[in-house]
N, C-alpha and C. Protein backbone atom coordinates (compact mmCIF):
# COMPACT_ATOMS: atom_id res chain seq x y z
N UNK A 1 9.50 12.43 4.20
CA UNK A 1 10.14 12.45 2.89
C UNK A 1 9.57 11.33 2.03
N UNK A 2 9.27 11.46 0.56
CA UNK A 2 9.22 10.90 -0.42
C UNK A 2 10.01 10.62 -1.22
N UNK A 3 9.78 9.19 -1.66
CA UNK A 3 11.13 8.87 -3.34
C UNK A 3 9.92 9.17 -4.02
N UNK A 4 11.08 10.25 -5.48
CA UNK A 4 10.00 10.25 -6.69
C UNK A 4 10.83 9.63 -7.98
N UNK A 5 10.45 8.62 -8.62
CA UNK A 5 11.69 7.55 -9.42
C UNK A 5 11.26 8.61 -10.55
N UNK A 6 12.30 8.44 -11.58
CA UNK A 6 12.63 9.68 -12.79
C UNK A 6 12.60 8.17 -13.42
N UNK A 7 12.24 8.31 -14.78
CA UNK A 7 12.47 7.66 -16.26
C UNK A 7 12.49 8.08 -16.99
N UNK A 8 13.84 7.75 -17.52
CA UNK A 8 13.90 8.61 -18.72
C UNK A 8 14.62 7.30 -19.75
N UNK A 9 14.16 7.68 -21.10
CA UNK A 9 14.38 6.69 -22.07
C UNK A 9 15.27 8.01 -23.48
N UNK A 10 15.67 7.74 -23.85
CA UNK A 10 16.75 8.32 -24.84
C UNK A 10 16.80 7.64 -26.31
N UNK A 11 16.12 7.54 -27.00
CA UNK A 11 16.34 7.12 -28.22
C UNK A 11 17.44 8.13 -29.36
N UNK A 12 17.92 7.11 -30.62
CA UNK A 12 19.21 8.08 -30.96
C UNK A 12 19.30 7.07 -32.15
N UNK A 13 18.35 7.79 -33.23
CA UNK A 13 18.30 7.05 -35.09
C UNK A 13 19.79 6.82 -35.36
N UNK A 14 19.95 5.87 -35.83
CA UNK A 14 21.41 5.46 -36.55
C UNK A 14 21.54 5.81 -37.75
N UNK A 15 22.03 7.63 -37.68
CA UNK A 15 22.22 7.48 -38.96
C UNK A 15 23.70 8.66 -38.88
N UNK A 16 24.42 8.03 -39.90
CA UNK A 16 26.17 8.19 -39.56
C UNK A 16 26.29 9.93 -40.44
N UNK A 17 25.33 10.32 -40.67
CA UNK A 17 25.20 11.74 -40.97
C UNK A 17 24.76 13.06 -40.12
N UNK A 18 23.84 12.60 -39.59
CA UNK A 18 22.76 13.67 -38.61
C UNK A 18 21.97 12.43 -37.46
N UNK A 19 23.01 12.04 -37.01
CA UNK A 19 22.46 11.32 -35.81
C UNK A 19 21.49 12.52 -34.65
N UNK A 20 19.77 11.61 -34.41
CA UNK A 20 18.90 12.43 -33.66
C UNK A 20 18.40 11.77 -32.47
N UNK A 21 18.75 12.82 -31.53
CA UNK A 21 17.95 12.48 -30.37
C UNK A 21 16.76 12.51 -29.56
N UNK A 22 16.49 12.00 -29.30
CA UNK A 22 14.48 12.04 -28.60
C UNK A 22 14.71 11.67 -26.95
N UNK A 23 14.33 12.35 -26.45
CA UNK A 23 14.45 12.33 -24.65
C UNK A 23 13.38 12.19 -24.30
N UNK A 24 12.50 10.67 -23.61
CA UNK A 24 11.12 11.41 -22.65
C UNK A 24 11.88 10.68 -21.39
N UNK A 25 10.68 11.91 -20.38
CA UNK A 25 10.99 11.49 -19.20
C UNK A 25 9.48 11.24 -18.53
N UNK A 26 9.43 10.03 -17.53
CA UNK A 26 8.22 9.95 -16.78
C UNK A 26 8.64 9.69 -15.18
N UNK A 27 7.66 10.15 -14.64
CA UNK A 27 8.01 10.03 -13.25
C UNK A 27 6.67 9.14 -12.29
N UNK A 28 7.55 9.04 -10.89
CA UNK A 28 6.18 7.80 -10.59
C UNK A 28 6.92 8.10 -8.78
N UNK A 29 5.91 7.37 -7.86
CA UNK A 29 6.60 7.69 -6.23
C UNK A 29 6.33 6.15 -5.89
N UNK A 30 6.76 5.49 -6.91
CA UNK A 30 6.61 3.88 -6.48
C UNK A 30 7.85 3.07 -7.53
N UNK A 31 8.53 2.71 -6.72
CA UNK A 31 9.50 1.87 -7.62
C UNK A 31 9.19 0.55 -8.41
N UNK A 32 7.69 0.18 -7.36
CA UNK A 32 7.42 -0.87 -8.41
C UNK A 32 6.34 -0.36 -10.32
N UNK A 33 5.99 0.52 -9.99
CA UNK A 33 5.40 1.71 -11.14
C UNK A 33 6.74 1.90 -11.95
N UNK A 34 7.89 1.98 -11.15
CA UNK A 34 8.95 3.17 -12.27
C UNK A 34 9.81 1.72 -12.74
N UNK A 35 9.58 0.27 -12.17
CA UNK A 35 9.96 -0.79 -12.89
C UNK A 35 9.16 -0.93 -14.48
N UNK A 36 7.80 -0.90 -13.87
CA UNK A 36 6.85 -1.40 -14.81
C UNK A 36 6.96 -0.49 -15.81
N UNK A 37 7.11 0.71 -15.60
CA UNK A 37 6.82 1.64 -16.66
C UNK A 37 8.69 1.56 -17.45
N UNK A 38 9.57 1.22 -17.26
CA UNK A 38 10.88 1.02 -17.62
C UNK A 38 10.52 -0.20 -18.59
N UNK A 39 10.56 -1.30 -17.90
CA UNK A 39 10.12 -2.59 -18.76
C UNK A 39 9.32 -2.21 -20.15
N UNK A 40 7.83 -1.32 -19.42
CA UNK A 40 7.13 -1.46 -21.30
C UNK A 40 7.81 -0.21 -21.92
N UNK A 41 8.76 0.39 -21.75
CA UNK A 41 9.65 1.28 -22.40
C UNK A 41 10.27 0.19 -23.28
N UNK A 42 10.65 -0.50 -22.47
CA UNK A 42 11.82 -1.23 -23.68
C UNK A 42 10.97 -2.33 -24.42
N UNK A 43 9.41 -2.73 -23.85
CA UNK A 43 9.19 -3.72 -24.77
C UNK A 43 8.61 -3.10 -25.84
N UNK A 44 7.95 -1.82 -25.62
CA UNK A 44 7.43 -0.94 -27.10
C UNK A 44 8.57 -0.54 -27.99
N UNK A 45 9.90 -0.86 -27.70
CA UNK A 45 11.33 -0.57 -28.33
C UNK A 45 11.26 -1.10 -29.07
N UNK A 46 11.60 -2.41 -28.07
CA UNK A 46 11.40 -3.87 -29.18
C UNK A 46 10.66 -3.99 -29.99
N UNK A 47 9.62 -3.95 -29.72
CA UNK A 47 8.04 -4.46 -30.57
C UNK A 47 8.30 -3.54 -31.76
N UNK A 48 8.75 -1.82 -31.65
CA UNK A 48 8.62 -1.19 -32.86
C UNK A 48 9.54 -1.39 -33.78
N UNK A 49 11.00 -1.85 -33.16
CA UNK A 49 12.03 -2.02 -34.05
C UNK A 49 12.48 -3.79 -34.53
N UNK A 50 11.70 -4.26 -33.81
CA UNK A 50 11.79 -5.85 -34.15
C UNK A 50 12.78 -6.61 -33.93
N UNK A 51 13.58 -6.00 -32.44
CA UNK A 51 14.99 -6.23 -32.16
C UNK A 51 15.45 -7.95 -32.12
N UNK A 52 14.23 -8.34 -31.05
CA UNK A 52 14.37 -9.62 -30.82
C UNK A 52 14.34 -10.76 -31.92
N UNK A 53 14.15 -10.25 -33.02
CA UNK A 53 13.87 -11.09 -34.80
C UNK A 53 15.38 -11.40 -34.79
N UNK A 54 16.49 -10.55 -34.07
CA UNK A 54 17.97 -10.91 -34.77
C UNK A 54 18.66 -11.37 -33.20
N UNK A 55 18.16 -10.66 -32.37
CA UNK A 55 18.88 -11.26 -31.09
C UNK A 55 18.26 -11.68 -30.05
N UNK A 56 18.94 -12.54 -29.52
CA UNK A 56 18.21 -13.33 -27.75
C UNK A 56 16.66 -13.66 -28.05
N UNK A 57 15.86 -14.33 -28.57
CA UNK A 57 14.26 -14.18 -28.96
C UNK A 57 14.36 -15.15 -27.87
N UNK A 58 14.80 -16.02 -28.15
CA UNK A 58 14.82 -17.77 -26.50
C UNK A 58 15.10 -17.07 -25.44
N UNK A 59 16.26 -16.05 -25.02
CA UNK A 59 16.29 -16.12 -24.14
C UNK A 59 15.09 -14.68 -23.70
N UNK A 60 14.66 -14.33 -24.21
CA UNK A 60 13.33 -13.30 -23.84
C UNK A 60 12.53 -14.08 -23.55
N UNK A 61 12.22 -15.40 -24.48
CA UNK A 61 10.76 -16.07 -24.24
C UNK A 61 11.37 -16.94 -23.22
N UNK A 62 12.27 -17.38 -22.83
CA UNK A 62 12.44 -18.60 -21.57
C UNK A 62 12.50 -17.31 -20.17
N UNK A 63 12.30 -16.21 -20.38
CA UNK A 63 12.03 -15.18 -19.06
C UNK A 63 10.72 -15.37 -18.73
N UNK A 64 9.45 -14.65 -20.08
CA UNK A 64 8.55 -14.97 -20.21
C UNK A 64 7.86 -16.27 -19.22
N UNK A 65 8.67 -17.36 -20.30
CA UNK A 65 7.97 -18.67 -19.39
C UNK A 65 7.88 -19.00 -18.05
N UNK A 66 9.31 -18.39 -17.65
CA UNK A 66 10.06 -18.96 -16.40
C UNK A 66 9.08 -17.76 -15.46
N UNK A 67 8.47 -17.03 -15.39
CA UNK A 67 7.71 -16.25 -14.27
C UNK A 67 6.42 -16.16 -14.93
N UNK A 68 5.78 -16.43 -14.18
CA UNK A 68 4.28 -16.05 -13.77
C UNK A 68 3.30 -15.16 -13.39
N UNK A 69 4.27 -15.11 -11.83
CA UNK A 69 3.91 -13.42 -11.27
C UNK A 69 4.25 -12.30 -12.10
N UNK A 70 3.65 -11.37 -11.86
CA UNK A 70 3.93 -10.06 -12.98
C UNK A 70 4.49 -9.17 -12.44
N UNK A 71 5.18 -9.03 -10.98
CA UNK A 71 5.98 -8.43 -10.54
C UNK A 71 7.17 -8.81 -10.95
N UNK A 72 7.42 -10.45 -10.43
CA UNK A 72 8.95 -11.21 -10.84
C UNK A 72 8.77 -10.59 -12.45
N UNK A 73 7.85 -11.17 -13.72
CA UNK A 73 7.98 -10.73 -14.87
C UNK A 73 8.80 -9.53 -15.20
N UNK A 74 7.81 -8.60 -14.72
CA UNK A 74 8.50 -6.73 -15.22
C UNK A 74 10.03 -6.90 -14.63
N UNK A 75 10.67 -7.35 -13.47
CA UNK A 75 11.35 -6.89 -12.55
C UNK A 75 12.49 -8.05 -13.77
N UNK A 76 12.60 -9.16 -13.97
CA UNK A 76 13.36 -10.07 -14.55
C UNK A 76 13.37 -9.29 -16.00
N UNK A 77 12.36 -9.06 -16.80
CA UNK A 77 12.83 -8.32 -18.11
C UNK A 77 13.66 -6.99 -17.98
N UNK A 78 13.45 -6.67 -17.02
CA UNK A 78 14.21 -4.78 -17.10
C UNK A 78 15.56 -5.19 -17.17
N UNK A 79 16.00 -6.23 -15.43
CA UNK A 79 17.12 -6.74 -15.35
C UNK A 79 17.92 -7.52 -16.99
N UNK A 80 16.93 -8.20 -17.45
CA UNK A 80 17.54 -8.31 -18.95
C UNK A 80 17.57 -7.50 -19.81
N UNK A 81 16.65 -6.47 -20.17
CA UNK A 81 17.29 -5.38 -20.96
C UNK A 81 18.44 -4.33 -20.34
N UNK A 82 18.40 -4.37 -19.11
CA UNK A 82 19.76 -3.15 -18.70
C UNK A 82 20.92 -3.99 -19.28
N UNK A 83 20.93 -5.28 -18.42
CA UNK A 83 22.37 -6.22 -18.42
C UNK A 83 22.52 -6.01 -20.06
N UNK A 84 21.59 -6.32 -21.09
CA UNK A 84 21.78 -6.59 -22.32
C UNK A 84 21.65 -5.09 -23.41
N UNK A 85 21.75 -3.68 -22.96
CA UNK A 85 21.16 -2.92 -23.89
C UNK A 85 22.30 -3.07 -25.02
N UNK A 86 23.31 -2.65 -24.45
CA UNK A 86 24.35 -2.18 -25.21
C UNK A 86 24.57 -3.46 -26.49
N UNK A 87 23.59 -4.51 -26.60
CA UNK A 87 23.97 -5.39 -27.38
C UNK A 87 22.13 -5.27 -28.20
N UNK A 88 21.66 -5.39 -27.58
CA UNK A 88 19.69 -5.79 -27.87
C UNK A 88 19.94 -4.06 -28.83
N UNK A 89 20.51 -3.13 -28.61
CA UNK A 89 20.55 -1.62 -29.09
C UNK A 89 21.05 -0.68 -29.36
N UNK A 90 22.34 -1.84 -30.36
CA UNK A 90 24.08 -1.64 -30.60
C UNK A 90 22.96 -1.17 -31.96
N UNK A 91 23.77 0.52 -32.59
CA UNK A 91 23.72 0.70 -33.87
C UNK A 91 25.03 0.58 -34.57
N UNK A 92 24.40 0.58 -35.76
CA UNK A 92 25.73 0.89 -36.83
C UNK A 92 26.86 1.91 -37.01
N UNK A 93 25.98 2.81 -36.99
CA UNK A 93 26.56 4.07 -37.10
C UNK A 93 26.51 5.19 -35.55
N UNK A 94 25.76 4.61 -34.46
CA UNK A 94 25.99 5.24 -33.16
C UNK A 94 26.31 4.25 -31.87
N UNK A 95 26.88 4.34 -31.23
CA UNK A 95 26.66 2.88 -30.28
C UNK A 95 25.45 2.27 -29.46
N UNK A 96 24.63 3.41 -29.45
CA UNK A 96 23.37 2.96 -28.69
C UNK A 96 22.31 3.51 -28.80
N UNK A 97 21.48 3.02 -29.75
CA UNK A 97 19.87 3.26 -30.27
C UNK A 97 18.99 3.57 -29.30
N UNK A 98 18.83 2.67 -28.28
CA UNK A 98 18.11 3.14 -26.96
C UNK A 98 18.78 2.78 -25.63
N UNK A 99 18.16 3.43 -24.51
CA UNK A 99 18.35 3.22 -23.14
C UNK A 99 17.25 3.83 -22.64
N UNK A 100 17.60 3.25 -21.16
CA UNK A 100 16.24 3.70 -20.00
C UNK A 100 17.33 3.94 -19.13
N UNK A 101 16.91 5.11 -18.19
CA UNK A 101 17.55 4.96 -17.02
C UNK A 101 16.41 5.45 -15.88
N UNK A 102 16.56 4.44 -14.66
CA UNK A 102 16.14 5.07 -13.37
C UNK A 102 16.53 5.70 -12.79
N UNK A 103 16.13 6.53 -11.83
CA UNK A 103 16.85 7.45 -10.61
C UNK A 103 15.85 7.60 -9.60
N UNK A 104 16.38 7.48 -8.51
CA UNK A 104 15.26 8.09 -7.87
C UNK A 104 15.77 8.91 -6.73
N UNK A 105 15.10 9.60 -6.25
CA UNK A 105 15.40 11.02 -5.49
C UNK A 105 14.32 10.95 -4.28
N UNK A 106 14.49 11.78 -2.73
CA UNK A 106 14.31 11.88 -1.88
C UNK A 106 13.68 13.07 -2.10
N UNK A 107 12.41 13.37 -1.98
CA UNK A 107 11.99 14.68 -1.98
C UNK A 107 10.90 14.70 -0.43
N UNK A 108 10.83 16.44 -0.39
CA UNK A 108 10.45 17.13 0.76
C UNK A 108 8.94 17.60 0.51
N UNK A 109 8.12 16.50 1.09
CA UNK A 109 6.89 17.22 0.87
C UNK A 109 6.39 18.60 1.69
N UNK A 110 6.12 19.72 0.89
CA UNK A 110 5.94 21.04 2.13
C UNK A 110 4.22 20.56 2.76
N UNK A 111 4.98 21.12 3.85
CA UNK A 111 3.37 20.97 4.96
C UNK A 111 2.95 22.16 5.16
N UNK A 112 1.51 22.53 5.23
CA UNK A 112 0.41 23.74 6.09
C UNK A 112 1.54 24.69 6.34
N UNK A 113 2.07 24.09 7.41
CA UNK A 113 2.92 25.01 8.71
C UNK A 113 4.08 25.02 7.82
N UNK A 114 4.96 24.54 7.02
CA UNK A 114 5.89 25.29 6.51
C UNK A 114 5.41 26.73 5.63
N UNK A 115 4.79 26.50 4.59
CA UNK A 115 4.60 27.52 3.64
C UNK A 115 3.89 28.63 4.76
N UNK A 116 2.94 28.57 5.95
CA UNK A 116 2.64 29.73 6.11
C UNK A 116 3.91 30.16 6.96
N UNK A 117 4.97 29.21 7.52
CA UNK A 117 6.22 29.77 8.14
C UNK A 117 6.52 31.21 7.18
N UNK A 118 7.21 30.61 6.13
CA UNK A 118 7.21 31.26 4.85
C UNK A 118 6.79 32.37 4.48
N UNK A 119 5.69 32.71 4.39
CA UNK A 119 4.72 34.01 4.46
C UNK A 119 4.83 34.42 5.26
N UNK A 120 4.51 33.79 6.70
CA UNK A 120 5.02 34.84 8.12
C UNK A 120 6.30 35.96 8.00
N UNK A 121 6.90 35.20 7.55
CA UNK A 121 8.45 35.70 7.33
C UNK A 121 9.21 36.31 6.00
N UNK A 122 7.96 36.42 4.78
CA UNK A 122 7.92 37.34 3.89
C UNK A 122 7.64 38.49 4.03
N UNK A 123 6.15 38.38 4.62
CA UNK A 123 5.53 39.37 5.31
C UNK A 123 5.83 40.17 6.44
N UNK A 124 6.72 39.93 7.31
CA UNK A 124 6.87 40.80 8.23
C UNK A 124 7.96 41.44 7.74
């Protein structure tokens, strides 16, 4: 058996008329991939909407400083954007501009001998 981690990010315009939603999803069979790829979800958030100009900018850059490694890095920012979305991506008019969520799932890789099981047993 395999984990295959799901990401999915949800964006949702603040606007108190025709609020819109945008869903992507990416997938990965490595949790340290479905960190990394979570993290630059939320830092291309940031970067496009300029979140950190009004909130936490110190405490983003004292994360920054405080790790080196780029595992601890990705793995310490995600943990600060989950703990912090609902505030880093509070709208006006919706409660929450963005999110990421992980999941990950146990999947069944088929082997040779299953699928021709399969056919054996279509076929006869």
């Amino acid at each position: 058996m395999k984990k295959l981690y799901t990401i999915t990010t949800t964006h949702t315009s603040d606007d108190y008329k025709r609020p819109h939603t945008n869903t992507e999803t990416f997938t990965t069979t490595s949790k340290q991939d479905a960190m990394i790829l979570a993290t630059k979800q939320y830092l291309e958030r940031v970067y496009e909407a300029d979140t950190l100009e009004y909130n936490n900018k110190g405490t983003f850059q004292s994360i920054v400083e405080s790790n080196s490694d780029y595992t601890k890095l990705t793995t310490s920012l995600y943990d600060y954007f989950q703990n912090n979305e609902s505030t880093l991506f509070e709208g006006e008019f919706v409660p929450n501009t963005f999110s990421v969520n992980v999941e990950s799932a146990e999947i069944e890789t088929p082997t040779e001998t299953s699928v021709m099981d399969l056919i054996g047993k279509i076929k006869d």
